[in-house]
N, C-alpha and C. Protein backbone atom coordinates (compact mmCIF):
# COMPACT_ATOMS: atom_id res chain seq x y z
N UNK A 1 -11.58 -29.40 -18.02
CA UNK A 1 -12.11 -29.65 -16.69
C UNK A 1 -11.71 -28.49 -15.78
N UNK A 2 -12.51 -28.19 -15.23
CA UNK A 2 -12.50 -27.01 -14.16
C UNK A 2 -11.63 -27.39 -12.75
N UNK A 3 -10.51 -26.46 -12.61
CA UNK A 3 -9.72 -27.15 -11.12
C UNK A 3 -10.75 -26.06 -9.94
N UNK A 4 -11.38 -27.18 -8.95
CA UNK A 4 -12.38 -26.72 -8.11
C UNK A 4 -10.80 -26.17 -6.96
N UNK A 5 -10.09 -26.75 -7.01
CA UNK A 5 -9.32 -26.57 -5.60
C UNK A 5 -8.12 -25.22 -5.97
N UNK A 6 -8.57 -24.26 -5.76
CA UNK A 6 -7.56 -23.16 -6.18
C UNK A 6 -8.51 -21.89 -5.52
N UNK A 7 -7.68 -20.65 -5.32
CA UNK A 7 -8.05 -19.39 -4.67
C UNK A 7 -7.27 -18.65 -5.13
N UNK A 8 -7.45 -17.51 -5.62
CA UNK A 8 -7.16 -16.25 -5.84
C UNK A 8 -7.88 -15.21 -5.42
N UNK A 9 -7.85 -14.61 -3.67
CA UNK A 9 -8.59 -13.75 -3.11
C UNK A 9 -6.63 -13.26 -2.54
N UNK A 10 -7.18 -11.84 -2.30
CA UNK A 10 -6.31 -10.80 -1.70
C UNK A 10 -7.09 -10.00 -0.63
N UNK A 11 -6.81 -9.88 0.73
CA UNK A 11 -7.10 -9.19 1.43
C UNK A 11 -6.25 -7.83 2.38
N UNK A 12 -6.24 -6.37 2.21
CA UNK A 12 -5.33 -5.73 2.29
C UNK A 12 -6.27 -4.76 3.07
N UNK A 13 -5.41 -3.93 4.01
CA UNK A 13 -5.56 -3.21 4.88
C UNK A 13 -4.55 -2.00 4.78
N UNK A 14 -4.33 -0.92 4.32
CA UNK A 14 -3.28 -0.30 4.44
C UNK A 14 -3.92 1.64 4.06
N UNK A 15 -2.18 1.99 3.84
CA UNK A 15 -3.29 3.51 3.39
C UNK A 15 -2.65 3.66 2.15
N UNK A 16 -3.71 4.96 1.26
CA UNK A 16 -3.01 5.18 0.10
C UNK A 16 -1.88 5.91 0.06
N UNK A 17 -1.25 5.35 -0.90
CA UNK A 17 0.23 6.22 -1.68
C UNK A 17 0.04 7.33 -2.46
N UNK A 18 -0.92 7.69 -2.93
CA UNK A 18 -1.43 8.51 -3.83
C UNK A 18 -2.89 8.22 -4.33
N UNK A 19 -3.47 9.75 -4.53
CA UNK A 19 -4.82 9.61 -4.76
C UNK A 19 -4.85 8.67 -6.41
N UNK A 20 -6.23 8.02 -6.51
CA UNK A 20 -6.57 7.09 -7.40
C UNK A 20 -6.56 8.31 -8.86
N UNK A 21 -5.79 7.76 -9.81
CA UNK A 21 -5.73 8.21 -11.21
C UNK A 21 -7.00 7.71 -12.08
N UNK A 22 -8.25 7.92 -12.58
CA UNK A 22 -9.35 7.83 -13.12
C UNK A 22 -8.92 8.19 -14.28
N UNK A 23 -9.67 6.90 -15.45
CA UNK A 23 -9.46 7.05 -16.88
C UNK A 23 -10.65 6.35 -17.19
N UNK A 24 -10.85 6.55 -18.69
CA UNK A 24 -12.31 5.73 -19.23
C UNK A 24 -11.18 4.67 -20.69
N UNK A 25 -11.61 3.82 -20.58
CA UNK A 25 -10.89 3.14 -21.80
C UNK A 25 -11.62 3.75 -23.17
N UNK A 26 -10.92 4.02 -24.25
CA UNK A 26 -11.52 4.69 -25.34
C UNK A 26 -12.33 3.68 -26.01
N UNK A 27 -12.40 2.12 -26.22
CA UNK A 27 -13.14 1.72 -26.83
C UNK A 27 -14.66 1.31 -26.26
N UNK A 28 -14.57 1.11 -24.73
CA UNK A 28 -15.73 1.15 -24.31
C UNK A 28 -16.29 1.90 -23.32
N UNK A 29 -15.64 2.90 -23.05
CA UNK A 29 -15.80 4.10 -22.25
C UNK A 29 -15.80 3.36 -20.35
N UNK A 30 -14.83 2.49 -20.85
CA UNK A 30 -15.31 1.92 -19.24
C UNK A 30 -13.99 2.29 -18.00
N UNK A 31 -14.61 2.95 -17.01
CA UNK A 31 -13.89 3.58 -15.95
C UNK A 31 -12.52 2.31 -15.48
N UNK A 32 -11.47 2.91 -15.11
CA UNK A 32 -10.85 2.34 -14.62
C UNK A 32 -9.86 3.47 -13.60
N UNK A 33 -9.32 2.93 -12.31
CA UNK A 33 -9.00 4.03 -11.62
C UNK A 33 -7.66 3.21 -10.79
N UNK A 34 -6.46 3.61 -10.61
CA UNK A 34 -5.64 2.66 -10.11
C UNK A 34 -4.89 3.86 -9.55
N UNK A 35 -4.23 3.02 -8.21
CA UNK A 35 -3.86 3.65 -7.39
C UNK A 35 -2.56 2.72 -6.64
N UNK A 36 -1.73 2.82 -5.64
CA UNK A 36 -1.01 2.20 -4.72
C UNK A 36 -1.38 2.42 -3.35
N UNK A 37 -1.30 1.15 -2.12
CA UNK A 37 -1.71 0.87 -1.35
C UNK A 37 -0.65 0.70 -0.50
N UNK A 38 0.02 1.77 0.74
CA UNK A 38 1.13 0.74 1.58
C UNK A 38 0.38 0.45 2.51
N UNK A 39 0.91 -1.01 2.86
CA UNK A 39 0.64 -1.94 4.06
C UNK A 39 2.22 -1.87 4.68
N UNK A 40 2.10 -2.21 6.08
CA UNK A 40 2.77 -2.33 7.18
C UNK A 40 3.45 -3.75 7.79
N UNK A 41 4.52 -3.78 7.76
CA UNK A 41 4.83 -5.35 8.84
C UNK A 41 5.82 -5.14 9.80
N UNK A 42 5.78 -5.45 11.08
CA UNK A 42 6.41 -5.13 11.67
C UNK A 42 7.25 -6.76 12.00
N UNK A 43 8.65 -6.39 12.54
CA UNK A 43 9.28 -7.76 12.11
C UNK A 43 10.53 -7.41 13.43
N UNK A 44 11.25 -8.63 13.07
CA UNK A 44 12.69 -8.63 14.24
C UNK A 44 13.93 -8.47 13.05
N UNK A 45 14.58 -7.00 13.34
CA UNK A 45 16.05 -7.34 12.47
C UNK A 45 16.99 -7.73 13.49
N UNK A 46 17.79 -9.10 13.16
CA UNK A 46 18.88 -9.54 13.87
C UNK A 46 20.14 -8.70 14.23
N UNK A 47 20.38 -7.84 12.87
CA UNK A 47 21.23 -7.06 12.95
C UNK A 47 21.29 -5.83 13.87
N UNK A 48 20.28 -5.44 14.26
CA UNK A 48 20.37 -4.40 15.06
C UNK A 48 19.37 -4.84 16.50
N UNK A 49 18.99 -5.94 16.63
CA UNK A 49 18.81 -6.63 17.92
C UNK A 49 17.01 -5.86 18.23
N UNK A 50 16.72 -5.51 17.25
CA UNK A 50 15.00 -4.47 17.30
C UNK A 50 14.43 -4.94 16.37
N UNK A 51 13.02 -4.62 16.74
CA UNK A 51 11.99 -4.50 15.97
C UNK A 51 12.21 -3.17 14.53
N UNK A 52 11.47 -3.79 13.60
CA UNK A 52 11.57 -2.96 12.82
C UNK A 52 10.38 -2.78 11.80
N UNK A 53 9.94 -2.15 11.08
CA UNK A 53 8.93 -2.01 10.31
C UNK A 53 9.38 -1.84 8.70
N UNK A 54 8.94 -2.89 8.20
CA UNK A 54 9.21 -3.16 6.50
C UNK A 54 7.63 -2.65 6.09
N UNK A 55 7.70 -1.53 4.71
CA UNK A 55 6.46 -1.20 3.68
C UNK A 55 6.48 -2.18 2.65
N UNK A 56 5.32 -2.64 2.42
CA UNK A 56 5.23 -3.05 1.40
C UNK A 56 4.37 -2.56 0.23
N UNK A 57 4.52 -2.17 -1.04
CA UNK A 57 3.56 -1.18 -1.70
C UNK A 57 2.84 -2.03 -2.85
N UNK A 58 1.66 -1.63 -2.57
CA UNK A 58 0.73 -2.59 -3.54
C UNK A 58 0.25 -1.98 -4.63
N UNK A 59 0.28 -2.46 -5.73
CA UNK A 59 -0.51 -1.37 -7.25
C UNK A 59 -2.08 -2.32 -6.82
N UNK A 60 -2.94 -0.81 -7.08
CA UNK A 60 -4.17 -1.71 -6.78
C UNK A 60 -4.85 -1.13 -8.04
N UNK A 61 -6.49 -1.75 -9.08
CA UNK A 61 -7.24 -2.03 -10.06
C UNK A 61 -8.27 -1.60 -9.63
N UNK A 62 -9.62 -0.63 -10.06
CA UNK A 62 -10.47 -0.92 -9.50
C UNK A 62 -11.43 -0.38 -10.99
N UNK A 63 -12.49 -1.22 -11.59
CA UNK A 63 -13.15 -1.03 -12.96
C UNK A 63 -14.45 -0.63 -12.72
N UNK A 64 -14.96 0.12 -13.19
CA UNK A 64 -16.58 0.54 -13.64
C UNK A 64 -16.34 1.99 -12.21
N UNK A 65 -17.59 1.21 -11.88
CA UNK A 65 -18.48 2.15 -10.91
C UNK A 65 -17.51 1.80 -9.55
N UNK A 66 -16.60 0.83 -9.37
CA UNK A 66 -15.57 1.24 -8.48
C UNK A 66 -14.74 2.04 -8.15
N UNK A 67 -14.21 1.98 -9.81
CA UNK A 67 -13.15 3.17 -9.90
C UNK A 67 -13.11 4.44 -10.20
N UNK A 68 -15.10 4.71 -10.14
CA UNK A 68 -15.17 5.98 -9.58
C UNK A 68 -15.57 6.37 -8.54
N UNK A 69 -15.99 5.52 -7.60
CA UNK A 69 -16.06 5.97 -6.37
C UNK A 69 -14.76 5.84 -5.68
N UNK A 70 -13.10 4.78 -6.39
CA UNK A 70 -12.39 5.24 -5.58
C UNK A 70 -11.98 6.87 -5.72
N UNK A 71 -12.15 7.42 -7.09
CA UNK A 71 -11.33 9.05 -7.50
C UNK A 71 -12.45 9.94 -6.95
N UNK A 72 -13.92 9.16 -6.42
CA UNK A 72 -14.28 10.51 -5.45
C UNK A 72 -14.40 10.52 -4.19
N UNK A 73 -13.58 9.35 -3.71
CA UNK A 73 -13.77 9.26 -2.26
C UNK A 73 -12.21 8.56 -1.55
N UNK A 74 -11.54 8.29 -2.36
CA UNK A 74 -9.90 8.11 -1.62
C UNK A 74 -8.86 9.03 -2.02
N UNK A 75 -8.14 9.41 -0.75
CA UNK A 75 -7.13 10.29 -0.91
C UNK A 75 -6.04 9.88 -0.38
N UNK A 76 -4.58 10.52 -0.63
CA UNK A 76 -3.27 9.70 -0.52
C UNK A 76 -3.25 10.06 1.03
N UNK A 77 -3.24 8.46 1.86
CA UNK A 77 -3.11 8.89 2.94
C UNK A 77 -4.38 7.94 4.10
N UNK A 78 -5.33 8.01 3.34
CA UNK A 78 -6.81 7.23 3.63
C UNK A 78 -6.47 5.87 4.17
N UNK A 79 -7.08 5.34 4.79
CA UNK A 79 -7.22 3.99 5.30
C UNK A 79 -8.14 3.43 4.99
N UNK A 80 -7.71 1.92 3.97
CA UNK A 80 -9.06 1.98 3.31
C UNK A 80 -8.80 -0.49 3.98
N UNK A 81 -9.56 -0.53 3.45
CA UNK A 81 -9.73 -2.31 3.62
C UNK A 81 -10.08 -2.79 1.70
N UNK A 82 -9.06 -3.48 1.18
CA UNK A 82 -9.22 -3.91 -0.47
C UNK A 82 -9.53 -5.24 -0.43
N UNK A 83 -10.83 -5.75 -0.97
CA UNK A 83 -10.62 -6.64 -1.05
C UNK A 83 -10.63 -7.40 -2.59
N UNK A 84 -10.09 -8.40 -2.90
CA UNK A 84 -9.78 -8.28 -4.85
C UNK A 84 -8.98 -9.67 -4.78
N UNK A 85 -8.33 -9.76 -5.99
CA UNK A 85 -7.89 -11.17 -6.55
C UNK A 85 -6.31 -10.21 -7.60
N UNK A 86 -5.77 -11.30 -6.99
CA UNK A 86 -4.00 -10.54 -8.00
C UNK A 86 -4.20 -11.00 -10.00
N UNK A 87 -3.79 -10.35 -10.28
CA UNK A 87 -4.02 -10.28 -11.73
C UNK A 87 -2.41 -9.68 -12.70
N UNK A 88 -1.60 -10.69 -13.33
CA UNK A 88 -0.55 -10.21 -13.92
C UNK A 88 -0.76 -10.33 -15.22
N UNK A 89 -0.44 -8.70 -15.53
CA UNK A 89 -0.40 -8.57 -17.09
C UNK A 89 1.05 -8.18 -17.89
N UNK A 90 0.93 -8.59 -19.18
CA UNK A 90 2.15 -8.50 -19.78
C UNK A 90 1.76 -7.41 -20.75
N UNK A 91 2.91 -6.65 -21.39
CA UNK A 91 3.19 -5.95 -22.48
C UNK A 91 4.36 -5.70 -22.65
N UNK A 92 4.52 -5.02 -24.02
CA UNK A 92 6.23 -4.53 -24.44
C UNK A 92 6.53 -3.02 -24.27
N UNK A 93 7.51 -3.14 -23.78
CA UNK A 93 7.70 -1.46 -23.45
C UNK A 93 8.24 -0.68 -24.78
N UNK A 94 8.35 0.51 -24.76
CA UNK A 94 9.08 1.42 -26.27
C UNK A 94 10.14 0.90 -26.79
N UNK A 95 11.15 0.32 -25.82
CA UNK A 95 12.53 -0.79 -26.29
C UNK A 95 12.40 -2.08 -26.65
N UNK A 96 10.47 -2.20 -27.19
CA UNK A 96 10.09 -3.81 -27.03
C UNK A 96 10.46 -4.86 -26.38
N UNK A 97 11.04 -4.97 -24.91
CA UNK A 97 10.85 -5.54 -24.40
C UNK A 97 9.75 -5.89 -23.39
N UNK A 98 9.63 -7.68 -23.56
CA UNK A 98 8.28 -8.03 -22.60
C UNK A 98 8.31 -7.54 -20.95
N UNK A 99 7.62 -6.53 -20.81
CA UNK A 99 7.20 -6.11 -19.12
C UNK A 99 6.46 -6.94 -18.84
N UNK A 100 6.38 -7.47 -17.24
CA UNK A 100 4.88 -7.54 -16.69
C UNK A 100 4.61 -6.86 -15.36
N UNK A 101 3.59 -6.47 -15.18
CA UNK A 101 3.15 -6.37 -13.93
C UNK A 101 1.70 -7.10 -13.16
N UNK A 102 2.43 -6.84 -11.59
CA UNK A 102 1.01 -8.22 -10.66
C UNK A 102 0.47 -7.02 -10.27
N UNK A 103 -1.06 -6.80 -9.83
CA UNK A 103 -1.53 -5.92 -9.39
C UNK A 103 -2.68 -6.76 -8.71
N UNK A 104 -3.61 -5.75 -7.91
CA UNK A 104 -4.73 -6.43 -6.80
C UNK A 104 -5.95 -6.05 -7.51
N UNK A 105 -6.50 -6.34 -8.44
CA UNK A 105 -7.87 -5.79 -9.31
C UNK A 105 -9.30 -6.40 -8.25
N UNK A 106 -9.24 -5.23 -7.19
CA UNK A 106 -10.31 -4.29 -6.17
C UNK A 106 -11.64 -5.40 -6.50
N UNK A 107 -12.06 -5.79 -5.49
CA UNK A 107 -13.34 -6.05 -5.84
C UNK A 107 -14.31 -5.58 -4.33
N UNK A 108 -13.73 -4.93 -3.44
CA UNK A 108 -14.75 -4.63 -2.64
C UNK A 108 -13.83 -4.07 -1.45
N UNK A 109 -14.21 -2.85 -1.80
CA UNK A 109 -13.47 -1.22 -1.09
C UNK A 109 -14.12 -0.90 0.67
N UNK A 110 -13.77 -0.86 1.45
CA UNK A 110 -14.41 -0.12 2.45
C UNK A 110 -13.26 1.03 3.12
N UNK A 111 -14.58 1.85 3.22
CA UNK A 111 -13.09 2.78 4.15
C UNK A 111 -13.23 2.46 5.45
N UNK A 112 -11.78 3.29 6.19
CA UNK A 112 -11.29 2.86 7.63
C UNK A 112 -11.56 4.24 8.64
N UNK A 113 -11.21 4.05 9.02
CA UNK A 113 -10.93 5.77 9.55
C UNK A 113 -12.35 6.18 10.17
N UNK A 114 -11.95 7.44 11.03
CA UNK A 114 -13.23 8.11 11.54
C UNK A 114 -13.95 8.52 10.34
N UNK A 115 -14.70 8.91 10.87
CA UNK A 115 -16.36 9.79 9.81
C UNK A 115 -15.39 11.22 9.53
N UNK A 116 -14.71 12.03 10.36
CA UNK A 116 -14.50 13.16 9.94
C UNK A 116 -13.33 13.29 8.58
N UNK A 117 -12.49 11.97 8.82
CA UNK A 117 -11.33 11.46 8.16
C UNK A 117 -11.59 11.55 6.63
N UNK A 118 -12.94 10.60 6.33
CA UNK A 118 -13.36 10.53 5.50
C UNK A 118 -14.70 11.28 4.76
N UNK A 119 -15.78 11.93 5.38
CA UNK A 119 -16.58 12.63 4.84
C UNK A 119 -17.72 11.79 5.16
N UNK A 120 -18.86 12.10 4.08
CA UNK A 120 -20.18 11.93 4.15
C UNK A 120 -20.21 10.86 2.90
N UNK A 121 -20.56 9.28 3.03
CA UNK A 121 -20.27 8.59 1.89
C UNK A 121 -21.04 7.62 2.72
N UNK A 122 -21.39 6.52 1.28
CA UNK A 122 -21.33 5.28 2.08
C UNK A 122 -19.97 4.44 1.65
N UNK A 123 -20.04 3.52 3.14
CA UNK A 123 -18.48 3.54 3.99
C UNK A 123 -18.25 2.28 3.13
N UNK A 124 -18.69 1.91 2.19
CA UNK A 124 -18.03 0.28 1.22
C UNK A 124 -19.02 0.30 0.06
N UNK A 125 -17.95 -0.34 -1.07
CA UNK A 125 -19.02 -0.24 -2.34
C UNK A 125 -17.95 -1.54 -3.17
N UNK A 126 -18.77 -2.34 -3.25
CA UNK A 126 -18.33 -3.42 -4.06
C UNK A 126 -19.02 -3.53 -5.56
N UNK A 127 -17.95 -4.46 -6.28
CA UNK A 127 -18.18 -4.46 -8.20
C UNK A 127 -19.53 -5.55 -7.84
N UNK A 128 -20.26 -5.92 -8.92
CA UNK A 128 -20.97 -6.69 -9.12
C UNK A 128 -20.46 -8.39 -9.11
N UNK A 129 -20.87 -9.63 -8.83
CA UNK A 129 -20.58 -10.68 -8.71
C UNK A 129 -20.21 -10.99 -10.12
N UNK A 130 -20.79 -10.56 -11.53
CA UNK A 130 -20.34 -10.93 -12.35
C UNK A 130 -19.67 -9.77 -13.11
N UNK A 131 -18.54 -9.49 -13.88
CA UNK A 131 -18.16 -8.39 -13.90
C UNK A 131 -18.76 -8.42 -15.47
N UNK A 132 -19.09 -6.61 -15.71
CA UNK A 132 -19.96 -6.67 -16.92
C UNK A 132 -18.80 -5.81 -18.05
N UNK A 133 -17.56 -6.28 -17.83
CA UNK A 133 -15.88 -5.50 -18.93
C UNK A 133 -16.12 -7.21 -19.73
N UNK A 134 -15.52 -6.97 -20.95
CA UNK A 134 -14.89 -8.01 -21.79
C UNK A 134 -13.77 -8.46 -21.50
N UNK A 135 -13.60 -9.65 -21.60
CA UNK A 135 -12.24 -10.06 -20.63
C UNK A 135 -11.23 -9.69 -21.39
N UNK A 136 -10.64 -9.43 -22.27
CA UNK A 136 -9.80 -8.66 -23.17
C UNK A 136 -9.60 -7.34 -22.48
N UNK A 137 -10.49 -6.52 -22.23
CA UNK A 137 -10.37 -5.47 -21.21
C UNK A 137 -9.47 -4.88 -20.22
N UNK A 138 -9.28 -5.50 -19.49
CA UNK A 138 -8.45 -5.47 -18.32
C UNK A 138 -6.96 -5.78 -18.99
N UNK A 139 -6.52 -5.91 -20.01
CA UNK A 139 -5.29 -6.06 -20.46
C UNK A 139 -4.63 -4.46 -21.07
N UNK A 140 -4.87 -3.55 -20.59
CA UNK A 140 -4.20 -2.75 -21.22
C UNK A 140 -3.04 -2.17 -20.78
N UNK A 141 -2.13 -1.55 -21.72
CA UNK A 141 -0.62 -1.10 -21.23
C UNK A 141 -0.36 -0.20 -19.89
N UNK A 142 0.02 -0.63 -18.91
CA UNK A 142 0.75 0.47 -17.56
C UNK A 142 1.73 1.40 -18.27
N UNK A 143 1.15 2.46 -17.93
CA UNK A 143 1.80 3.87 -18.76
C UNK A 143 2.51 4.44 -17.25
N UNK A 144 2.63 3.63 -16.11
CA UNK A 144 3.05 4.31 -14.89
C UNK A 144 4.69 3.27 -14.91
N UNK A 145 5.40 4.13 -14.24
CA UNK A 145 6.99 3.51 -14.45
C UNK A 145 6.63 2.55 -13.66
N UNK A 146 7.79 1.40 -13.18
CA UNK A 146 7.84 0.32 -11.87
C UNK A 146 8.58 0.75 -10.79
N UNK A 147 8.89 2.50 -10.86
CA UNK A 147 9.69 2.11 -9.55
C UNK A 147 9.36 2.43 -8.07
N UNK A 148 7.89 2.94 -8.38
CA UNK A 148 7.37 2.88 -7.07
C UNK A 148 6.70 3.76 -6.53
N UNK A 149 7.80 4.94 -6.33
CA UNK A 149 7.50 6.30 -6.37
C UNK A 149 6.57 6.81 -5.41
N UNK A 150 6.08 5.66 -4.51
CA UNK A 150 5.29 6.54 -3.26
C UNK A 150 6.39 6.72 -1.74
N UNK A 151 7.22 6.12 -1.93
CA UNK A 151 7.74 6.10 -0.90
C UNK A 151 7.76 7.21 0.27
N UNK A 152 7.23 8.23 -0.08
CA UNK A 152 6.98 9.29 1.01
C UNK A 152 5.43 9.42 1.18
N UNK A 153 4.99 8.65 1.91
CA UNK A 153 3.75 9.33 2.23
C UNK A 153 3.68 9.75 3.67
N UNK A 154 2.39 10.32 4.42
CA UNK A 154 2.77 11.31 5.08
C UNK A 154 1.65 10.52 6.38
N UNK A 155 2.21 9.46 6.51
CA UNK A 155 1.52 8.27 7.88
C UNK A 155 2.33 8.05 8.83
């Protein structure tokens, strides 16, 4: 039986950490392009009686004809709007132990920013309603470490 009462939507606003890494999977030549996203919160620390601003860094997914328009049209730094559904995958690392990672697998990109910011494009490009990957697909190994590694970007 199908549970009607459940959601898995992600909505994110932030800029990139680094430009989108573009690959084709070898068995079905199908694009995939992933990237990190910081978002912003601004908050009250008690300890120092101020406002303060916490990053939060997002691994973001984006498949087919998404994830090449993110590697020809986002750069580290861009202001973009993601919109997608969280997706955690598991594998074993070289010491066989079980990893996992949660990521935001993109389903509908727009950029932010002025026209000059960004170029000559059109300004949003979403996946298709039904996605045309094998669901086996989207399971393949993160060859990128966990520790983050954008922490300097230049916003």
């Amino acid at each position: 039986m199908r549970d009607i009462n459940s959601l898995n939507k992600v909505t994110l606003i932030g800029r990139l950490g680094r430009n989108p890494e573009l690959r084709y999977l070898p068995q079905s030549e199908r694009a995939i392009a992933r990237f990190t996203l910081a978002t912003n919160e601004q908050y009250f620390n008690p300890n120092t009686n101020e406002s303060d601003i916490r990053v939060e860094w997002h691994r973001i997914v984006a498949w087919g004809k998404l994830g090449e328009f993110c590697e020809k049209y986002l750069t580290q730094g861009k202001q973009i709007y993601v919109e997608g559904k969280l997706r955690t995958r598991s594998w074993q690392d070289r010491e066989g132990n079980k990893r996992y990672s949660t990521e935001v697998e993109a389903r509908n990109i727009i950029l932010l920013g002025r026209k000059d910011e960004t170029g000559s494009h059109d300004d949003e490009f979403s996946t298709p309603s039904t996605p045309d990957f094998p669901a086996g697909e989207n399971s393949i190994p993160d060859t990128d470490n966990d520790s983050g590694g954008d922490e300097e970007v230049p916003f």
